[in-house]
Protein backbone atom coordinates (compact mmCIF):
# COMPACT_ATOMS: atom_id res chain seq x y z
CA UNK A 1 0.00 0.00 0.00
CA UNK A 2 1.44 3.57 -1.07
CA UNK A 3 1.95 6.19 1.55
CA UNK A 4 2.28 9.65 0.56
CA UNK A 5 4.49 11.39 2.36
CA UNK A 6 3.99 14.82 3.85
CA UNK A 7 6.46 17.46 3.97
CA UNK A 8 6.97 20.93 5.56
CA UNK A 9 8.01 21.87 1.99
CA UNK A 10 5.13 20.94 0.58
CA UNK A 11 2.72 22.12 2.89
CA UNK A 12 4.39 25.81 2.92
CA UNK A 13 4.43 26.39 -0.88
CA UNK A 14 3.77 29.65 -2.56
CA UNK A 15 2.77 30.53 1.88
CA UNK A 16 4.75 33.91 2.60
CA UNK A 17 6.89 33.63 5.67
CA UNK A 18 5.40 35.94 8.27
CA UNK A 19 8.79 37.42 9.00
CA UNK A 20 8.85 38.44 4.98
CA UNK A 21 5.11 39.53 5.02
CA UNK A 22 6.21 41.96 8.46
CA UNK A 23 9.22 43.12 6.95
CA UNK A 24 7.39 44.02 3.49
CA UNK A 25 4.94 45.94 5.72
CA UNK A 26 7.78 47.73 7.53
CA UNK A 27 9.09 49.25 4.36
CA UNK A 28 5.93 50.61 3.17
CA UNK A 29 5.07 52.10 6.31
CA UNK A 30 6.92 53.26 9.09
CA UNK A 31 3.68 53.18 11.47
CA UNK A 32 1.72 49.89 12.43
CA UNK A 33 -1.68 50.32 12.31
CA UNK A 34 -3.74 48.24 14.76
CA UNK A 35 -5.54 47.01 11.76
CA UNK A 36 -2.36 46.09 10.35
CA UNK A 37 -0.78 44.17 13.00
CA UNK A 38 -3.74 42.31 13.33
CA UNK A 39 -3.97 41.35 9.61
CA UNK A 40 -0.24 39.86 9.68
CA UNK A 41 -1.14 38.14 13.00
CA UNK A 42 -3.71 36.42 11.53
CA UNK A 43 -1.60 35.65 8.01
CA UNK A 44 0.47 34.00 11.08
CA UNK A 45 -1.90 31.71 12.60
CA UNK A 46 -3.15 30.54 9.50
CA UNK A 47 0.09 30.10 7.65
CA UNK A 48 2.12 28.55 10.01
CA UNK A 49 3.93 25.21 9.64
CA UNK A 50 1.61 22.42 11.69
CA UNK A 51 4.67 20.48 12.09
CA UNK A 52 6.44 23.45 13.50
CA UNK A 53 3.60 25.63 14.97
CA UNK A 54 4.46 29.01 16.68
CA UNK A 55 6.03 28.28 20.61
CA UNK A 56 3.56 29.10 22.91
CA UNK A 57 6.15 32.27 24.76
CA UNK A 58 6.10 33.87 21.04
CA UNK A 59 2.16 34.07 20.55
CA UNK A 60 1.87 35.41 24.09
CA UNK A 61 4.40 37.93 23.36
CA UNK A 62 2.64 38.95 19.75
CA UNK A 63 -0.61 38.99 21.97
CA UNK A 64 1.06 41.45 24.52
CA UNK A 65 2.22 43.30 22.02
CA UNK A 66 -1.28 43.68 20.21
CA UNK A 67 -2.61 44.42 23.73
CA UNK A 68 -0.20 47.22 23.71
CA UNK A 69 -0.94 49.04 20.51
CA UNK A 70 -5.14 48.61 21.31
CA UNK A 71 -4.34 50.52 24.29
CA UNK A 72 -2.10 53.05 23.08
CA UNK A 73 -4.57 53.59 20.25
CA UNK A 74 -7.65 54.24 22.51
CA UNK A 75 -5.53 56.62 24.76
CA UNK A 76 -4.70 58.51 21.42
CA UNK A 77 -8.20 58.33 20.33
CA UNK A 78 -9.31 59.70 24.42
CA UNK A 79 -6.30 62.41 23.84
CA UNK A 80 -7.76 63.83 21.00
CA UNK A 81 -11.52 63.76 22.28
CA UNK A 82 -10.24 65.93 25.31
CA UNK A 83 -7.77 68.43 23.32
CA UNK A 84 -11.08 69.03 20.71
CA UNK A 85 -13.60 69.26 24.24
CA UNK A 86 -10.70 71.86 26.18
CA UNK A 87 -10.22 73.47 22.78
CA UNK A 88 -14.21 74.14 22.45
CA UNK A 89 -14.34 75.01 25.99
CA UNK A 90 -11.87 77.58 25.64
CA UNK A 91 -13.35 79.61 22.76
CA UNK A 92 -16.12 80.15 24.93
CA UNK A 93 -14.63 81.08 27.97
CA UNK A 94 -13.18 83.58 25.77
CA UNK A 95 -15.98 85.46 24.09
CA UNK A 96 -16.78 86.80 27.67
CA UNK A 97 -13.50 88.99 26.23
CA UNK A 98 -15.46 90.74 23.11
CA UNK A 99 -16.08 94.15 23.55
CA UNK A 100 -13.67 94.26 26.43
CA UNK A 101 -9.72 95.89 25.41
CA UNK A 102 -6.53 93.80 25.12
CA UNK A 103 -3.14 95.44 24.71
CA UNK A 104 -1.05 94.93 21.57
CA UNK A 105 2.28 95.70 21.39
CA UNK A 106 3.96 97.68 18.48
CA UNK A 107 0.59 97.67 16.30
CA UNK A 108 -2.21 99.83 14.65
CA UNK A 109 -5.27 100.61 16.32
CA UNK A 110 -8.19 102.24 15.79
CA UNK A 111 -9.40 105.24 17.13
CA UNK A 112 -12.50 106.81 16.42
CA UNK A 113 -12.74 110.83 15.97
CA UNK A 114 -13.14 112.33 19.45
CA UNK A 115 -12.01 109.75 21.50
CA UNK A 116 -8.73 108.97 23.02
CA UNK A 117 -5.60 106.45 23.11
CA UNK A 118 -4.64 104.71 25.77
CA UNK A 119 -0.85 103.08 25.75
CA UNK A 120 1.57 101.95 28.44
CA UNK A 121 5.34 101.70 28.05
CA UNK A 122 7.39 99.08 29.99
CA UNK A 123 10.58 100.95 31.77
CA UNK A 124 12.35 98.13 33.99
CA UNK A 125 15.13 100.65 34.02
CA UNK A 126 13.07 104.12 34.29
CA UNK A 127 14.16 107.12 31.76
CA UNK A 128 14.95 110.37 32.01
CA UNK A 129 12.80 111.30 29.06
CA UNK A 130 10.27 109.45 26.83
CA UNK A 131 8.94 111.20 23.23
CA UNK A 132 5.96 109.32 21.41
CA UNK A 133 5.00 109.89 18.41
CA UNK A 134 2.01 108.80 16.51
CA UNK A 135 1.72 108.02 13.00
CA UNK A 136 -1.45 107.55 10.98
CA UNK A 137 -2.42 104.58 8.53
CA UNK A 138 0.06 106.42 5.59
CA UNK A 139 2.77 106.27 7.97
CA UNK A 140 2.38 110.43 8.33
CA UNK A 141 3.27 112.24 11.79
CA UNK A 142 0.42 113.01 13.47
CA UNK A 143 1.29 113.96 17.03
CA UNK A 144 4.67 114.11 19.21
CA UNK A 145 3.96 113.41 22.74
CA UNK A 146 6.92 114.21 25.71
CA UNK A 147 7.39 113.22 29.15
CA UNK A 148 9.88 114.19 31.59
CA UNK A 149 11.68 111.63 34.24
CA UNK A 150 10.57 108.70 34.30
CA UNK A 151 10.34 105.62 37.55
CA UNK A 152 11.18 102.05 36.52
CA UNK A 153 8.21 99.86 35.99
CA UNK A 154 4.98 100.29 33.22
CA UNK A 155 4.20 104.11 32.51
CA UNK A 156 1.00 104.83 31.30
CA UNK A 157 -0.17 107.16 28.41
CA UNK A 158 -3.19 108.51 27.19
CA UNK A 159 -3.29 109.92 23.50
CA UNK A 160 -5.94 113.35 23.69
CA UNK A 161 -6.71 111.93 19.74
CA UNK A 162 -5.72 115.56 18.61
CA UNK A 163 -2.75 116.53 15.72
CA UNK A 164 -0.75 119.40 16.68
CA UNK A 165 -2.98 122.02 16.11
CA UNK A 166 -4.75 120.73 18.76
CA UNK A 167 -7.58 119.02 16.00
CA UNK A 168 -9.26 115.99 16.82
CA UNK A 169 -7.69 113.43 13.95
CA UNK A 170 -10.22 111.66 11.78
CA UNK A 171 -11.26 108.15 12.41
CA UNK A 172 -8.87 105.61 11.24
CA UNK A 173 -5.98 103.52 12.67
CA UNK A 174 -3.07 104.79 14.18
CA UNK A 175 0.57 103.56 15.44
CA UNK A 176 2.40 104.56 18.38
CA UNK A 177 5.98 104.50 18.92
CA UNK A 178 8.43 105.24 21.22
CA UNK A 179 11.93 106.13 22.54
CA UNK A 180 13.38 106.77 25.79
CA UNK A 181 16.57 108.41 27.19
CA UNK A 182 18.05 105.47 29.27
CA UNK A 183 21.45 106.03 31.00
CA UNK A 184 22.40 108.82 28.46
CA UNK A 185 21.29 106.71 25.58
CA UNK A 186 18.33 107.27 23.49
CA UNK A 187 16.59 103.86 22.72
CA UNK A 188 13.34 102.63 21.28
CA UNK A 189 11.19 101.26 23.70
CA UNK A 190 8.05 98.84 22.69
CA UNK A 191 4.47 100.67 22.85
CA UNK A 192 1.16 98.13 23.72
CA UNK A 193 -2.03 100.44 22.97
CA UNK A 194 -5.35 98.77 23.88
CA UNK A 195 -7.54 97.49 21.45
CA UNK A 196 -11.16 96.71 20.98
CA UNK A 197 -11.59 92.90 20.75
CA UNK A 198 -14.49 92.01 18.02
CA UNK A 199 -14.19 87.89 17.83
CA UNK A 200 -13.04 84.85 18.74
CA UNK A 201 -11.52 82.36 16.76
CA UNK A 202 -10.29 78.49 16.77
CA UNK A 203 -8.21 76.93 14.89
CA UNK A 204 -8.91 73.09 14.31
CA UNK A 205 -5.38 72.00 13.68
CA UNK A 206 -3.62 72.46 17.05
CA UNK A 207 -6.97 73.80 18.76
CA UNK A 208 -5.02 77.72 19.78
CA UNK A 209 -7.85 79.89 20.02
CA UNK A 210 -7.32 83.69 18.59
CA UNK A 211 -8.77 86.81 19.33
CA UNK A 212 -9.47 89.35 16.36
CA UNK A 213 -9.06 93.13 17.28
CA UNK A 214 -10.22 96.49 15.34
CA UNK A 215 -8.37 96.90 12.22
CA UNK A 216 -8.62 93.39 11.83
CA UNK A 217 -5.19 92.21 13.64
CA UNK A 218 -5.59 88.65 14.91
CA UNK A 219 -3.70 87.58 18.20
CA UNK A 220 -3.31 84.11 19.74
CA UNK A 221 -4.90 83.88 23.01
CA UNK A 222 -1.67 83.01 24.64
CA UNK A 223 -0.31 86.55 23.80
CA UNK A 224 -2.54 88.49 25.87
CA UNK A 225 -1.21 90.38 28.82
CA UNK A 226 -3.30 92.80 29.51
CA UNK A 227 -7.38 92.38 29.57
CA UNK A 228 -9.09 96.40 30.44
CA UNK A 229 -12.50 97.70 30.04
């Protein structure tokens, strides 16, 4: 009576080795998928050699490691659920800020015909003399403002909104700048005026939240120093 016999050879033809299917998968894709890892560890199971079957310490490793990567994908998945909820949150924690004035540093702002400019200069070294001058949107002197001695610390300045004929200046947006006489030197010092904010804004990629001021400057959130009436 003819026996056929049965080898490993035969069984495994035209079968990928798992360690070739991994390794294929590994060059077209630095990152694993959980769906992916799963796939090959099934191509494992039912490609394996029944005369030489996986040891039982390897499939309990593979089966930690697919343990691992389920729950590094749901705290990925939780991650981003909170970041999108914290983002959402935030916005509206900060439209309590519209129609209330942020300062910006070094930037236009509007002013409206009548009304005045308020600005504060940081000192941490005091001065013995500040000049400001204010410029209008065509980069034209409008205004030269000076102060005498000055203490270390954040001096505050109010713009009248009137040229130097003592005219109130149209409505429009206007830039302040500075310099100060510190320890005999003259130096340019950085003016934050405070501006009307008019919306709030999120951004869905990183989830910063902005705030849009008059004359249509944007500023992140973050960047706010100063919050006045």
């Amino acid at each position: 009576m003819a026996t056929d016999t049965v080898t490993s050879s035969s069984l495994l033809k035209n079968v990928s080795r798992y360690e070739d299917v991994k390794d294929a998968a590994k060059k077209t894709s630095e990152d694993m998928g959980k769906q992916d890892f799963l796939t090959l560890f099934t191509a494992q199971l039912q490609n394996q050699n029944p005369l030489e079957p996986v040891k039982n310490e390897a499939f309990v490793a593979q089966l930690a490691q697919f343990s691992q990567l389920e729950a590094l994908t749901n705290m990925q998945t939780s991650l981003d659920t909170f970041v999108t909820s914290m983002s959402g949150e935030r916005m509206l924690n900060s439209a309590s800020l519209i129609g209330k004035k942020v300062a910006v540093s070094d930037a236009a702002t509007l002013l409206t015909s009548g009304n005045t400019m308020d600005a504060s200069i940081d000192l941490p070294m005091g001065a013995s003399g500040v000049q400001i001058n204010v410029h209008d949107s065509q980069g034209r002197l409008v205004q030269e403002l000076i102060a005498g001695p000055q203490l270390p610390g954040t001096t505050a300045v109010t713009w009248n909104g009137k040229d130097a004929s003592e005219n109130p200046v149209p409505t429009g947006l206007y830039r302040l700048s500075a310099v100060a006489v510190v320890n005999g030197k003259t130096t340019p010092v950085p003016v934050s005026t405070l501006s009307t904010v008019r919306a709030i804004s999120s951004n869905p990629g990183d989830g910063s939240v902005s705030v849009e001021l008059d004359g249509g400057k944007t500023l992140l959130l973050s960047d706010v120093k100063r919050v006045g009436l």
